[in-house]
PDB file of N, CA and C in Angstrom:
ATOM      1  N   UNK A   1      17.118 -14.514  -9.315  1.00  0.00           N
ATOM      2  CA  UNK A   1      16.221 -14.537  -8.183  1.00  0.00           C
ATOM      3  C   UNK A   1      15.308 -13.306  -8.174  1.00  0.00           C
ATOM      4  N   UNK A   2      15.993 -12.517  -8.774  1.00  0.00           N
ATOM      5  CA  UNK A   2      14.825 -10.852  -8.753  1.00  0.00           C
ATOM      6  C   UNK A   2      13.767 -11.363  -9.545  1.00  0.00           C
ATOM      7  N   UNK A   3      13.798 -11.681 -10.517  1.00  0.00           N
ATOM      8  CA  UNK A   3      12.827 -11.970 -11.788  1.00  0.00           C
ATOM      9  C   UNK A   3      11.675 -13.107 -10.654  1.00  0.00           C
ATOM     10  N   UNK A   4      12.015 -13.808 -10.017  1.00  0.00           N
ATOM     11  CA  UNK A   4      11.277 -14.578  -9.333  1.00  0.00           C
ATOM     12  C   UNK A   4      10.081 -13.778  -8.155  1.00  0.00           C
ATOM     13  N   UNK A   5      10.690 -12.815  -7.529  1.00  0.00           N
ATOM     14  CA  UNK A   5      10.394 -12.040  -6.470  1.00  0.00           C
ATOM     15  C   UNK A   5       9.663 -11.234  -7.296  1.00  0.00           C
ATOM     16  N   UNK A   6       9.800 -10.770  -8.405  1.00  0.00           N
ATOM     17  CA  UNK A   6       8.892  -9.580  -9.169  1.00  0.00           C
ATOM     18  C   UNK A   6       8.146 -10.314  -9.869  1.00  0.00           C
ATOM     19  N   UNK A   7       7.973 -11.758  -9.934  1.00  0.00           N
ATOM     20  CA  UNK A   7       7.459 -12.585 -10.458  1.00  0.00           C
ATOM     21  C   UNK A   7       5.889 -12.591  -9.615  1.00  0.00           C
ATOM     22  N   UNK A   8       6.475 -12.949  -8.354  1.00  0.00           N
ATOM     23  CA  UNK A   8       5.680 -13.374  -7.413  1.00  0.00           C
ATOM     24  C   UNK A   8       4.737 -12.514  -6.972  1.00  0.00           C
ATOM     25  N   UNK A   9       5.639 -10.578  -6.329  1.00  0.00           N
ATOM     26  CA  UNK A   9       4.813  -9.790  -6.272  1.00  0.00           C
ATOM     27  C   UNK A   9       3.804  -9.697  -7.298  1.00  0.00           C
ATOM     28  N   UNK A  10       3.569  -9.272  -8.475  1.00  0.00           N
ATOM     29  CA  UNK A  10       3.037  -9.145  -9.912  1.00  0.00           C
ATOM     30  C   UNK A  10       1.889 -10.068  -9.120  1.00  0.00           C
ATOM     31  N   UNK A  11       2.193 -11.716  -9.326  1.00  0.00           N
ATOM     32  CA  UNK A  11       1.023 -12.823  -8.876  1.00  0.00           C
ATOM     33  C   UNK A  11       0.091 -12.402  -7.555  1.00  0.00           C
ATOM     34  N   UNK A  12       0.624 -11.633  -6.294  1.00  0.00           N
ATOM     35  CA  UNK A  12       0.201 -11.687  -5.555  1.00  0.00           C
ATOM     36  C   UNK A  12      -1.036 -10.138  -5.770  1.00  0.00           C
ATOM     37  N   UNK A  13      -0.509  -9.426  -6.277  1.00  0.00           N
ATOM     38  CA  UNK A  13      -1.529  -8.168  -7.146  1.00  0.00           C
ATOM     39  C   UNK A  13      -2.481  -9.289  -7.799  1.00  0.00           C
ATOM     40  N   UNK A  14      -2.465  -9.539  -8.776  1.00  0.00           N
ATOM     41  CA  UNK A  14      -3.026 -10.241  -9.836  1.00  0.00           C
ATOM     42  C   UNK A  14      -3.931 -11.136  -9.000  1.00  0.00           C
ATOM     43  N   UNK A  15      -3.642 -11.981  -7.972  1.00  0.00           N
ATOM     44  CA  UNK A  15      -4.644 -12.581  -7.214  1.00  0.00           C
ATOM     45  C   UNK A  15      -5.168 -11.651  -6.265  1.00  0.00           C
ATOM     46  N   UNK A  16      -4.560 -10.906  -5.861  1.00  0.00           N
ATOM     47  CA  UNK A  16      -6.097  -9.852  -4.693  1.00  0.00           C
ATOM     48  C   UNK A  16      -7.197  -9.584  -6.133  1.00  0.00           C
ATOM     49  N   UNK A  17      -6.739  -9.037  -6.942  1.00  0.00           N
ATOM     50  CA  UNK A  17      -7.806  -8.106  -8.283  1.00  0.00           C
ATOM     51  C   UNK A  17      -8.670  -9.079  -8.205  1.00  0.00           C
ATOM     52  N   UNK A  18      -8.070 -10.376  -8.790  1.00  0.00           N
ATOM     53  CA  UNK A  18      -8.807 -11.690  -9.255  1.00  0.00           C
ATOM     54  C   UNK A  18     -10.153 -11.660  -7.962  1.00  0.00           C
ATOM     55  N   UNK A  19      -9.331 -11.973  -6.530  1.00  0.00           N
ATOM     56  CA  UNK A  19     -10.018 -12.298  -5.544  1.00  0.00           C
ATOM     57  C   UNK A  19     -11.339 -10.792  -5.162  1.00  0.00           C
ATOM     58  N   UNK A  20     -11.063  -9.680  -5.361  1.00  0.00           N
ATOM     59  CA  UNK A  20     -12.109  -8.331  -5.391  1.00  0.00           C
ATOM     60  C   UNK A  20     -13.064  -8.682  -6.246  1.00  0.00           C
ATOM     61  N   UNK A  21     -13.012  -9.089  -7.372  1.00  0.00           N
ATOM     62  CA  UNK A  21     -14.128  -9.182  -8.273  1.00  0.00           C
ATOM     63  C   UNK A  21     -14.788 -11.002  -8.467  1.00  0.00           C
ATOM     64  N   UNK A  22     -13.599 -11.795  -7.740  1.00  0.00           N
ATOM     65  CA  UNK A  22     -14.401 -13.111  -7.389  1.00  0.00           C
ATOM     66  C   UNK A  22     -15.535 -13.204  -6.664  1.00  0.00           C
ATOM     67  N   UNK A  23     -15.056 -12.341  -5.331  1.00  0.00           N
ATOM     68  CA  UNK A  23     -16.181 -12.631  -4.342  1.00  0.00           C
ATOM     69  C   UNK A  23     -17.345 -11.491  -3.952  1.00  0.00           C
ATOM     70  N   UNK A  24     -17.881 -10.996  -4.833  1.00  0.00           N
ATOM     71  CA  UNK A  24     -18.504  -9.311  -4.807  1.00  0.00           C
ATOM     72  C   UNK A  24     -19.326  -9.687  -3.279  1.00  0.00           C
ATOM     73  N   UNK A  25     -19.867 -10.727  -3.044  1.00  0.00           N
ATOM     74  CA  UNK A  25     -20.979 -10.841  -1.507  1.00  0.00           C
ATOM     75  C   UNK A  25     -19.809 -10.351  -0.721  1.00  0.00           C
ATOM     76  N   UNK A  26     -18.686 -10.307  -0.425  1.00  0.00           N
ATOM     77  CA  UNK A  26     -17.911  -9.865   0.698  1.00  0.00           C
ATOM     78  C   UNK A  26     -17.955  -8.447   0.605  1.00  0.00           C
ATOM     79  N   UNK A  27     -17.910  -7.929   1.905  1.00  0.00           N
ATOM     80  CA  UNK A  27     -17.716  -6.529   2.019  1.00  0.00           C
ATOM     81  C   UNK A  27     -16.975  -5.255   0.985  1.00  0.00           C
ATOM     82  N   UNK A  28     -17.102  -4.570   0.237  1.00  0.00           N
ATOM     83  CA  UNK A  28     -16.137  -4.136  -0.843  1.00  0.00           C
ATOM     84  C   UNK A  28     -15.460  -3.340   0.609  1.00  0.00           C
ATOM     85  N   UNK A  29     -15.349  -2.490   1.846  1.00  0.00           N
ATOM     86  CA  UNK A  29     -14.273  -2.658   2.275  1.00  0.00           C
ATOM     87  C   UNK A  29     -13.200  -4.070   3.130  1.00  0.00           C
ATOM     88  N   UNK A  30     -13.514  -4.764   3.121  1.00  0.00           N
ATOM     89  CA  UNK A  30     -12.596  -5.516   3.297  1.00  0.00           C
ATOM     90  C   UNK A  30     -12.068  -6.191   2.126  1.00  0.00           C
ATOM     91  N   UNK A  31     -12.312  -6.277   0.873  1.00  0.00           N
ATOM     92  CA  UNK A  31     -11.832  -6.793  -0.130  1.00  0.00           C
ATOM     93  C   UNK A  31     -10.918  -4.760  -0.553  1.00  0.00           C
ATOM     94  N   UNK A  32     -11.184  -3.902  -0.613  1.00  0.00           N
ATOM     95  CA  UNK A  32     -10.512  -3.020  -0.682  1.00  0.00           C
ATOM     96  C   UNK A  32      -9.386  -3.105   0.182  1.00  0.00           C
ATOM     97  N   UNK A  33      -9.033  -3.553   1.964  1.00  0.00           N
ATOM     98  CA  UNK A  33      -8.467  -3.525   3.037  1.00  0.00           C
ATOM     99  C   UNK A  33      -7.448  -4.928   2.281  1.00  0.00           C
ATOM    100  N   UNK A  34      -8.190  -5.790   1.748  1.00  0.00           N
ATOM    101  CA  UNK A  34      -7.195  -7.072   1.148  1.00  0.00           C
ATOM    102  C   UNK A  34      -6.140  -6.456   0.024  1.00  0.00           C
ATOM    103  N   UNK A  35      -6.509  -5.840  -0.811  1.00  0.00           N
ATOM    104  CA  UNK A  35      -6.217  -4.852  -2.350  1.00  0.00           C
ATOM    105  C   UNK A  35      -4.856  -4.387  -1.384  1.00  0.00           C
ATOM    106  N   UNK A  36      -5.122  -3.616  -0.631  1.00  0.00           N
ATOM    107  CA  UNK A  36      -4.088  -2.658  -0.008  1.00  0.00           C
ATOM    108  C   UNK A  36      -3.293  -3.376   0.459  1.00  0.00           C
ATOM    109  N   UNK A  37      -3.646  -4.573   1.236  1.00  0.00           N
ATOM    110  CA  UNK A  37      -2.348  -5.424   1.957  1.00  0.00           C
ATOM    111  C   UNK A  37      -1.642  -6.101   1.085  1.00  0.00           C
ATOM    112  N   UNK A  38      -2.694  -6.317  -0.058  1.00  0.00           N
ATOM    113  CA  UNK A  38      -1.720  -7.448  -1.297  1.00  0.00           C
ATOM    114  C   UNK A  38      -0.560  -6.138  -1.761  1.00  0.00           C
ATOM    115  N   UNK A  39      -0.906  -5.230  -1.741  1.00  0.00           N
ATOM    116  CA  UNK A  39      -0.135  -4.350  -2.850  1.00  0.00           C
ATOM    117  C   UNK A  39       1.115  -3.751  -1.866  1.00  0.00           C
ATOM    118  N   UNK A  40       0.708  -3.729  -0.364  1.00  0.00           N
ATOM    119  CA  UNK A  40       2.093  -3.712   0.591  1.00  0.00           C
ATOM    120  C   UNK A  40       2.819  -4.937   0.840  1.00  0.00           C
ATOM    121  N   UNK A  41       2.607  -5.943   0.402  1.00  0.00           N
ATOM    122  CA  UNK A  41       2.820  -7.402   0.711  1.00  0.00           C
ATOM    123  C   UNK A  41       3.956  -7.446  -0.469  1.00  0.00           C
ATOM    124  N   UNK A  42       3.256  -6.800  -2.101  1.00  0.00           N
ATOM    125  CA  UNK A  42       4.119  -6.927  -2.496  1.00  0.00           C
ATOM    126  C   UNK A  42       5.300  -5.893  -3.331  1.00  0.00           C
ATOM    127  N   UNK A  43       4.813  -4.531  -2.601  1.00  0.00           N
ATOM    128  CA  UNK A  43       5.566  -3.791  -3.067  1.00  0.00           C
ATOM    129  C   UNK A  43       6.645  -4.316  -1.584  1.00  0.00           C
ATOM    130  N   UNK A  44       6.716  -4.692  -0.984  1.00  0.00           N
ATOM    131  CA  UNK A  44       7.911  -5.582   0.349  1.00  0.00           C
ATOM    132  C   UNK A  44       8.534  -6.108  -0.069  1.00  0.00           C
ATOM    133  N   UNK A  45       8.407  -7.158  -1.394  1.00  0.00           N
ATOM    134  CA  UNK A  45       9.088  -7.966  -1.926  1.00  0.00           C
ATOM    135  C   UNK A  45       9.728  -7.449  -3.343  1.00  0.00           C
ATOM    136  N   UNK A  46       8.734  -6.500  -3.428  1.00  0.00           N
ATOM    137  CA  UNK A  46       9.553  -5.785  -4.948  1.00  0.00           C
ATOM    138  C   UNK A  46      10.982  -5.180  -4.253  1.00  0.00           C
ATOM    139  N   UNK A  47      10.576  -4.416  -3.140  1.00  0.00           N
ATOM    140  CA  UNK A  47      11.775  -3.795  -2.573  1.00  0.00           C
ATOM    141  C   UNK A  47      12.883  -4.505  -2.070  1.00  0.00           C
ATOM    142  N   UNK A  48      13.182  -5.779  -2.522  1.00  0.00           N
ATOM    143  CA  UNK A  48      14.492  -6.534  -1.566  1.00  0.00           C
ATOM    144  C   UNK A  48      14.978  -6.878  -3.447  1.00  0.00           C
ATOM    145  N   UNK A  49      14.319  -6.700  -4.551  1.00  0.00           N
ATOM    146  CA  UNK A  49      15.218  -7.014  -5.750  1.00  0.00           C
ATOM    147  C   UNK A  49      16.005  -5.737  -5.564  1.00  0.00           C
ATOM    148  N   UNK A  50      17.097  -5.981  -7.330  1.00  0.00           N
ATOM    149  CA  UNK A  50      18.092  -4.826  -7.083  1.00  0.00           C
ATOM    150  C   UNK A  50      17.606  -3.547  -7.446  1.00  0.00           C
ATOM    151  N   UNK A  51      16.053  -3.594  -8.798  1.00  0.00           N
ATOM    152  CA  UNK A  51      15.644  -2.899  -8.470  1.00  0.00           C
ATOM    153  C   UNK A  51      14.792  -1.645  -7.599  1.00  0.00           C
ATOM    154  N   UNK A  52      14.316  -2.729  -7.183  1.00  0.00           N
ATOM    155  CA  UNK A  52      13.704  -2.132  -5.396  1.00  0.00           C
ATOM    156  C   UNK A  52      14.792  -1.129  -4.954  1.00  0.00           C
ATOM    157  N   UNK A  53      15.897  -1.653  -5.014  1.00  0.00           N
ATOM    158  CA  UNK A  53      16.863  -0.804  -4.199  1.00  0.00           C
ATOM    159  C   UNK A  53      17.044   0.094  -4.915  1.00  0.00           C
ATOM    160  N   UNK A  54      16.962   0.216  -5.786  1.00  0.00           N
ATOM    161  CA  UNK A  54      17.496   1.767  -7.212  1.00  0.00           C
ATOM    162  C   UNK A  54      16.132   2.608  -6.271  1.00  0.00           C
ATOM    163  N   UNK A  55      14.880   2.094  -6.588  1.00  0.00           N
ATOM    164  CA  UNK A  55      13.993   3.278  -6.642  1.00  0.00           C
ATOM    165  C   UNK A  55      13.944   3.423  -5.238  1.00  0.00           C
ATOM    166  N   UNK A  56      14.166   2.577  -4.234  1.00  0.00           N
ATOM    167  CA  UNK A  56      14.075   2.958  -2.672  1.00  0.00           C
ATOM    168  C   UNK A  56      15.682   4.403  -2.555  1.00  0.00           C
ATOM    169  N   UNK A  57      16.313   3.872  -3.413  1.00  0.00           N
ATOM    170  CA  UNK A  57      17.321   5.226  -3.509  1.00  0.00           C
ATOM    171  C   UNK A  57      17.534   6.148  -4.256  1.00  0.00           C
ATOM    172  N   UNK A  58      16.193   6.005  -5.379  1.00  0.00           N
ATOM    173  CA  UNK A  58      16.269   7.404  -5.726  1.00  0.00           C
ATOM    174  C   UNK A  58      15.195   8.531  -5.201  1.00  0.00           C
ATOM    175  N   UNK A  59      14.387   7.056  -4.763  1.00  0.00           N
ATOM    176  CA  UNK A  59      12.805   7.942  -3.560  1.00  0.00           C
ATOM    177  C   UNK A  59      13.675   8.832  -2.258  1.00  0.00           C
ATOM    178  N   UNK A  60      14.476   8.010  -2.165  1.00  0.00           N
ATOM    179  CA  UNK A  60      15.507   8.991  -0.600  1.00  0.00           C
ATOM    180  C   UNK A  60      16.147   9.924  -1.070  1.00  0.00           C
ATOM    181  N   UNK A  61      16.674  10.091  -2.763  1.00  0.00           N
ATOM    182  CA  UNK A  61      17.421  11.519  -2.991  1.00  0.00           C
ATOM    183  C   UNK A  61      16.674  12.479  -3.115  1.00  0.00           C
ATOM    184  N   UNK A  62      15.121  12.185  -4.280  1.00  0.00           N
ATOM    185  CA  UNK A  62      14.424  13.364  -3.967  1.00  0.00           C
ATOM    186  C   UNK A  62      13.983  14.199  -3.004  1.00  0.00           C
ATOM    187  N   UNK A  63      13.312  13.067  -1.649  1.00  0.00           N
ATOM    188  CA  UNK A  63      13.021  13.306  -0.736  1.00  0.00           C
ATOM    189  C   UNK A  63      14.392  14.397   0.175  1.00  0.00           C
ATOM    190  N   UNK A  64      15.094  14.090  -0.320  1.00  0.00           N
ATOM    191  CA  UNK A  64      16.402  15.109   0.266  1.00  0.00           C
ATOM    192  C   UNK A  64      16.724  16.359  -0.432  1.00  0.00           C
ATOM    193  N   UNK A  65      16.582  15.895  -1.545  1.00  0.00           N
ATOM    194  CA  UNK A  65      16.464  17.358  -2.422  1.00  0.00           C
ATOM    195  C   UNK A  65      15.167  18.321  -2.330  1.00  0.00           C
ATOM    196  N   UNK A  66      13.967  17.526  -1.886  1.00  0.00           N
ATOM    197  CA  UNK A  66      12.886  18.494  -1.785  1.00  0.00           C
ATOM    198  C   UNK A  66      13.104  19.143  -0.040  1.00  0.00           C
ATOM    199  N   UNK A  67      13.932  18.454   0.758  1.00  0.00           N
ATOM    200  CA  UNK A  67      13.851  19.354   1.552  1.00  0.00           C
ATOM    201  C   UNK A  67      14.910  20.619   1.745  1.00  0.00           C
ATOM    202  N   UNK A  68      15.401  20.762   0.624  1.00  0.00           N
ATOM    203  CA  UNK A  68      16.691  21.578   0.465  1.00  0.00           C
ATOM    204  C   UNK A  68      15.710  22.735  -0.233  1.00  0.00           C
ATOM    205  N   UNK A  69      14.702  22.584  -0.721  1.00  0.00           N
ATOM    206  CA  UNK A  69      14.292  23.560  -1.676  1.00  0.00           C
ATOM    207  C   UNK A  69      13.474  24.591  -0.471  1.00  0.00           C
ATOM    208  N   UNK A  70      14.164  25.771  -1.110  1.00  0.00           N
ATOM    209  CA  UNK A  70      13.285  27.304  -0.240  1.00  0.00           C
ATOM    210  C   UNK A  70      11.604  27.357  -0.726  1.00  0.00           C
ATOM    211  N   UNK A  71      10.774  27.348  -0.078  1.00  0.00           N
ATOM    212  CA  UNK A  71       9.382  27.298  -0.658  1.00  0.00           C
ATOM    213  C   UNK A  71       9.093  28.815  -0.170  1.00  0.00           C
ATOM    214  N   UNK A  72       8.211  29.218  -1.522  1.00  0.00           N
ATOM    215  CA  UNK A  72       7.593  30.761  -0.455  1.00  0.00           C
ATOM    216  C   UNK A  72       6.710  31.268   0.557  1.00  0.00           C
ATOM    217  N   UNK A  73       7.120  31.739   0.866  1.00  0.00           N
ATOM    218  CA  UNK A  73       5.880  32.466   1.992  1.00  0.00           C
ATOM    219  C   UNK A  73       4.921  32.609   1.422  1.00  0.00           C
ATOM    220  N   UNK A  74       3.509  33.005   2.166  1.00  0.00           N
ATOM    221  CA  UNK A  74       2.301  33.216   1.855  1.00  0.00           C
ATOM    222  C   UNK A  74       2.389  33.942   1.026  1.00  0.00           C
ATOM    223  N   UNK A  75       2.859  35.057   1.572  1.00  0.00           N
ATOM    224  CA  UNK A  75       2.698  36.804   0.640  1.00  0.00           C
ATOM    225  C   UNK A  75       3.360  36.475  -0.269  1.00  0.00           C
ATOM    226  N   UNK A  76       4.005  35.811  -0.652  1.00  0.00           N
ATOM    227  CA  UNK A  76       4.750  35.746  -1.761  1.00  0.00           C
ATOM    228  C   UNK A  76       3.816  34.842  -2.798  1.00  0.00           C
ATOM    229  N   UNK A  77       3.511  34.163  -2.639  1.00  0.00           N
ATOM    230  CA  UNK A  77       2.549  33.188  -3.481  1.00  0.00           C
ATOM    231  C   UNK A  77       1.109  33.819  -3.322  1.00  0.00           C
ATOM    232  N   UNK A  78       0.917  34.390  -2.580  1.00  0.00           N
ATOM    233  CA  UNK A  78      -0.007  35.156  -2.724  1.00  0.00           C
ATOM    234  C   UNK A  78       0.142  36.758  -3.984  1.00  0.00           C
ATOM    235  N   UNK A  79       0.831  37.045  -3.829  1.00  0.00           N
ATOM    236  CA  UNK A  79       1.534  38.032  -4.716  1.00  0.00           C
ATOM    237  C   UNK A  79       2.190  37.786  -6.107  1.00  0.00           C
ATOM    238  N   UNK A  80       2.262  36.289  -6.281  1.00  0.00           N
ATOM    239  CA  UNK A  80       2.688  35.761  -7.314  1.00  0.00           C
ATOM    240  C   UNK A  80       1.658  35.262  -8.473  1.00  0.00           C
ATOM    241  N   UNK A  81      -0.055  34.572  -7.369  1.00  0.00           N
ATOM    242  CA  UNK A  81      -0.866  34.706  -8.025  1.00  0.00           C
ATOM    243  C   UNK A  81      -1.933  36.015  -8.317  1.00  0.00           C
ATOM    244  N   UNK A  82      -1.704  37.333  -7.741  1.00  0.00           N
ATOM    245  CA  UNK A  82      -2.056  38.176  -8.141  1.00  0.00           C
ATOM    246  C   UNK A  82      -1.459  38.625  -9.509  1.00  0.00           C
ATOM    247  N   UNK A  83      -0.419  38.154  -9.799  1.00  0.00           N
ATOM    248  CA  UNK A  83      -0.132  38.712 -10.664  1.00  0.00           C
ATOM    249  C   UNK A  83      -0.328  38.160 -11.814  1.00  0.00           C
ATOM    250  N   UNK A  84      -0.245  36.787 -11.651  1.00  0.00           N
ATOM    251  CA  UNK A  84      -0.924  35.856 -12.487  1.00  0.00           C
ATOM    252  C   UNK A  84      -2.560  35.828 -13.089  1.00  0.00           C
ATOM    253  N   UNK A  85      -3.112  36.538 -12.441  1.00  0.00           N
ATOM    254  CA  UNK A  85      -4.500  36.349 -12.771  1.00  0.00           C
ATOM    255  C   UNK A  85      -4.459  37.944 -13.508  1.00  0.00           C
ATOM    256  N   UNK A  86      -3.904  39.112 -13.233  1.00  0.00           N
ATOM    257  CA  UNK A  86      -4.009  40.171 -13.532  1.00  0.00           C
ATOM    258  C   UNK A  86      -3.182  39.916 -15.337  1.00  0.00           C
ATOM    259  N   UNK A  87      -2.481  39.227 -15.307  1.00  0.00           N
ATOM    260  CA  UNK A  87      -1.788  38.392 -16.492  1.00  0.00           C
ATOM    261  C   UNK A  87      -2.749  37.992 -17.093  1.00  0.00           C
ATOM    262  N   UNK A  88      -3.828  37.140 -16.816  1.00  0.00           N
ATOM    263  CA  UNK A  88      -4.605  36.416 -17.549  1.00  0.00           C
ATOM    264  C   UNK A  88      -5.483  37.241 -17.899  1.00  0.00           C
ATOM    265  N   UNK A  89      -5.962  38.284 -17.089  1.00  0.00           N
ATOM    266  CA  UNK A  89      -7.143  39.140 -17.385  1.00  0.00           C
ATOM    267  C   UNK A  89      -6.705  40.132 -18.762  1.00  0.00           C
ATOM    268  N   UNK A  90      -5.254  40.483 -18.592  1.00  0.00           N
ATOM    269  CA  UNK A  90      -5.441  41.317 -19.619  1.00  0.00           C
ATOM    270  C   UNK A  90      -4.856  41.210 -20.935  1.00  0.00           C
ATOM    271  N   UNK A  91      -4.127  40.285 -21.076  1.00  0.00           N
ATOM    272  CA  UNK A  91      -3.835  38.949 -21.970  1.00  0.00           C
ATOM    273  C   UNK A  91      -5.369  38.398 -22.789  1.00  0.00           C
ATOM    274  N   UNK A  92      -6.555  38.256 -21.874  1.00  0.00           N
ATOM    275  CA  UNK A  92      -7.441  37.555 -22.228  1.00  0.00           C
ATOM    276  C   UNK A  92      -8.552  39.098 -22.978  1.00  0.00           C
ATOM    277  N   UNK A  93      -8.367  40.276 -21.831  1.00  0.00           N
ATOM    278  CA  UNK A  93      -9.087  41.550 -22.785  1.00  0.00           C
ATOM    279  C   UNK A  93      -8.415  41.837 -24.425  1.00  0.00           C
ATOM    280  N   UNK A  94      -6.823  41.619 -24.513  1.00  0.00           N
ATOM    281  CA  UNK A  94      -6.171  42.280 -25.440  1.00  0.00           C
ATOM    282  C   UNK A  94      -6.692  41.283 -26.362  1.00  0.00           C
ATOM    283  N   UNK A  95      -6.983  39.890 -26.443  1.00  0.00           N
ATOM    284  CA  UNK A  95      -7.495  38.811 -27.302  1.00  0.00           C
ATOM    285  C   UNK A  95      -8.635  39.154 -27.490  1.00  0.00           C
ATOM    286  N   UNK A  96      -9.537  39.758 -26.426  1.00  0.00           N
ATOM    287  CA  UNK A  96     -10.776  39.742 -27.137  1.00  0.00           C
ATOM    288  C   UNK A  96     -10.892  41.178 -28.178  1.00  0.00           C
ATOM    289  N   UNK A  97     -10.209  42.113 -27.660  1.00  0.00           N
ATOM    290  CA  UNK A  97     -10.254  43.158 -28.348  1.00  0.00           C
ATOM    291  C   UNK A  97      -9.691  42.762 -30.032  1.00  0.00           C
ATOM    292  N   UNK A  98      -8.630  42.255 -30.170  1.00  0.00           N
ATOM    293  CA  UNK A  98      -8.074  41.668 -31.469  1.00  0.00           C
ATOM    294  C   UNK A  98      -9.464  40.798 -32.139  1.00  0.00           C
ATOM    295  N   UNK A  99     -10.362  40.069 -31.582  1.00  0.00           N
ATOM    296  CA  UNK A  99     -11.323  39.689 -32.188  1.00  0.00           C
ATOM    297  C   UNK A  99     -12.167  40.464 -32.529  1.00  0.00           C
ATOM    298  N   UNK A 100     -12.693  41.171 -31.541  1.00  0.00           N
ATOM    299  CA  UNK A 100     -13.681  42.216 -32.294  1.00  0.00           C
ATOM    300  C   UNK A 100     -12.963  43.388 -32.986  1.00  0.00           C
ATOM    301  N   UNK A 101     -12.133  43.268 -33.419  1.00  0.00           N
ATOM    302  CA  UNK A 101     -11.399  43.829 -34.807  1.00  0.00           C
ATOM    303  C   UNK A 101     -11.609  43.536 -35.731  1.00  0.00           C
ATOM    304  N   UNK A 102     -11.311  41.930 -35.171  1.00  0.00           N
ATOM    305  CA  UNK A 102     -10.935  41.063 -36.676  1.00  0.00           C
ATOM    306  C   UNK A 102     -12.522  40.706 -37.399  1.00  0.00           C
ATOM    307  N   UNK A 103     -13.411  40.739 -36.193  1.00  0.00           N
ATOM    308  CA  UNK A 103     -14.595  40.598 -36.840  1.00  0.00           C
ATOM    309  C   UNK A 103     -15.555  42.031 -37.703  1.00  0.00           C
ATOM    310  N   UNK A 104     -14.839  42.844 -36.924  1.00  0.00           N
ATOM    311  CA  UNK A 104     -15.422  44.242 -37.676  1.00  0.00           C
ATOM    312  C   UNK A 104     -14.794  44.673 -39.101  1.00  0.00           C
ATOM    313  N   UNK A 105     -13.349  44.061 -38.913  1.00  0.00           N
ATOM    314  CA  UNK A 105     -12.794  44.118 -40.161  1.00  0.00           C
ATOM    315  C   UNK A 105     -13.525  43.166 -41.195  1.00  0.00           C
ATOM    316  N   UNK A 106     -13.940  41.945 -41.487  1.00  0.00           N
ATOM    317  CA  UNK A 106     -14.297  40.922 -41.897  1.00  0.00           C
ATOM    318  C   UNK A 106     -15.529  41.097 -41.928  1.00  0.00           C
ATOM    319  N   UNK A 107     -16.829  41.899 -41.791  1.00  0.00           N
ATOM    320  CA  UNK A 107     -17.712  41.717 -41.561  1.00  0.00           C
ATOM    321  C   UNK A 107     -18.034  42.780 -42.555  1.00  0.00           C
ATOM    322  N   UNK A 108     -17.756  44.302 -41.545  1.00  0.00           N
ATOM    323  CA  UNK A 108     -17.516  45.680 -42.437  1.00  0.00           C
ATOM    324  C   UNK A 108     -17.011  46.143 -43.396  1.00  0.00           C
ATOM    325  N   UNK A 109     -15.524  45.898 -43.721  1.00  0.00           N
ATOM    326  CA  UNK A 109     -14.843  45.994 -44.366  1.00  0.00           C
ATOM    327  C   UNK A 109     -14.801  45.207 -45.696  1.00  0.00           C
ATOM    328  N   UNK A 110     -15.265  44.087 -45.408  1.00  0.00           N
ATOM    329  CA  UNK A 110     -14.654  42.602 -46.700  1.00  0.00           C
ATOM    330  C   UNK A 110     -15.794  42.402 -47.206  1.00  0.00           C
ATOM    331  N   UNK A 111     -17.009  42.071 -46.081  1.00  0.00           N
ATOM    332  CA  UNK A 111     -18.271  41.641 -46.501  1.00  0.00           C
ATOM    333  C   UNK A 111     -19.485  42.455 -46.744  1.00  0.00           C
ATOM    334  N   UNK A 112     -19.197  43.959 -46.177  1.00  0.00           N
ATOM    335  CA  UNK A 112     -19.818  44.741 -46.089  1.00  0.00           C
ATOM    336  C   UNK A 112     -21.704  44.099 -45.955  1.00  0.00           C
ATOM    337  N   UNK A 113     -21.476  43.260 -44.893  1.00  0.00           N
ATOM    338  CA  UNK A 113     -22.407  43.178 -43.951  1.00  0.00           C
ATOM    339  C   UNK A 113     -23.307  43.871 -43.028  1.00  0.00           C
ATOM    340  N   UNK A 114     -23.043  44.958 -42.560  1.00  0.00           N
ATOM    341  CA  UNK A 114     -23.345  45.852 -41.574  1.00  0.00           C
ATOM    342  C   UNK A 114     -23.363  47.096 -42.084  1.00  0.00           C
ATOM    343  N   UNK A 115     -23.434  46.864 -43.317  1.00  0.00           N
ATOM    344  CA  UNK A 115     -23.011  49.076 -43.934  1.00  0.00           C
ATOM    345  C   UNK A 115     -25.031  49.080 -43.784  1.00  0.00           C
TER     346      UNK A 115
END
């Protein structure tokens, strides 16, 4: 019987799409407002198979586990991306400096380009 119900939802998607691009003279929001009801119509029916029920219970564990999680304060994420960008800045000077090495080496040195 699941295979039937996920059968059906699937069809009932598949006919709003069909029906959005059948009838373009209708309003694109109310054929958008149809899109949305087909897709609650049949994510309703996806949710009574057994899978429905797995992901309706593993959507409720995360949702329980994310409210267990400590999030930081401002200053803290604020202070976390200071440090992050001060990371990138000098991470990104020490790279450029290694290039204009590598190019003075390679240029001066190898190719004696610039003497």
């Amino acid at each position: 019987m699941d295979k039937v119900k996920l059968t059906g939802a699937a069809a009932i998607i598949i006919a709003a799409l069909v029906g959005y691009y059948q009838w373009p003279e209708v309003s694109v929001l109310l054929r958008t407002l149809a899109i949305i009801a087909a897709l609650g119509v049949a994510a309703g029916i996806a949710m009574t198979t057994e899978q429905g029920k797995k992901v309706w219970s593993f959507a409720s564990g995360a949702r329980n586990e994310v409210r267990k999680v400590i999030w930081p304060t401002r200053r803290e994420t604020a202070q976390a991306t200071l440090v992050v960008i001060i990371m990138v800045l000098v991470i990104g000077l020490y790279i450029w400096i290694l290039d204009a090495l590598s190019l003075w080496a390679v240029y001066d040195l190898l190719l004696n380009v610039r003497s």
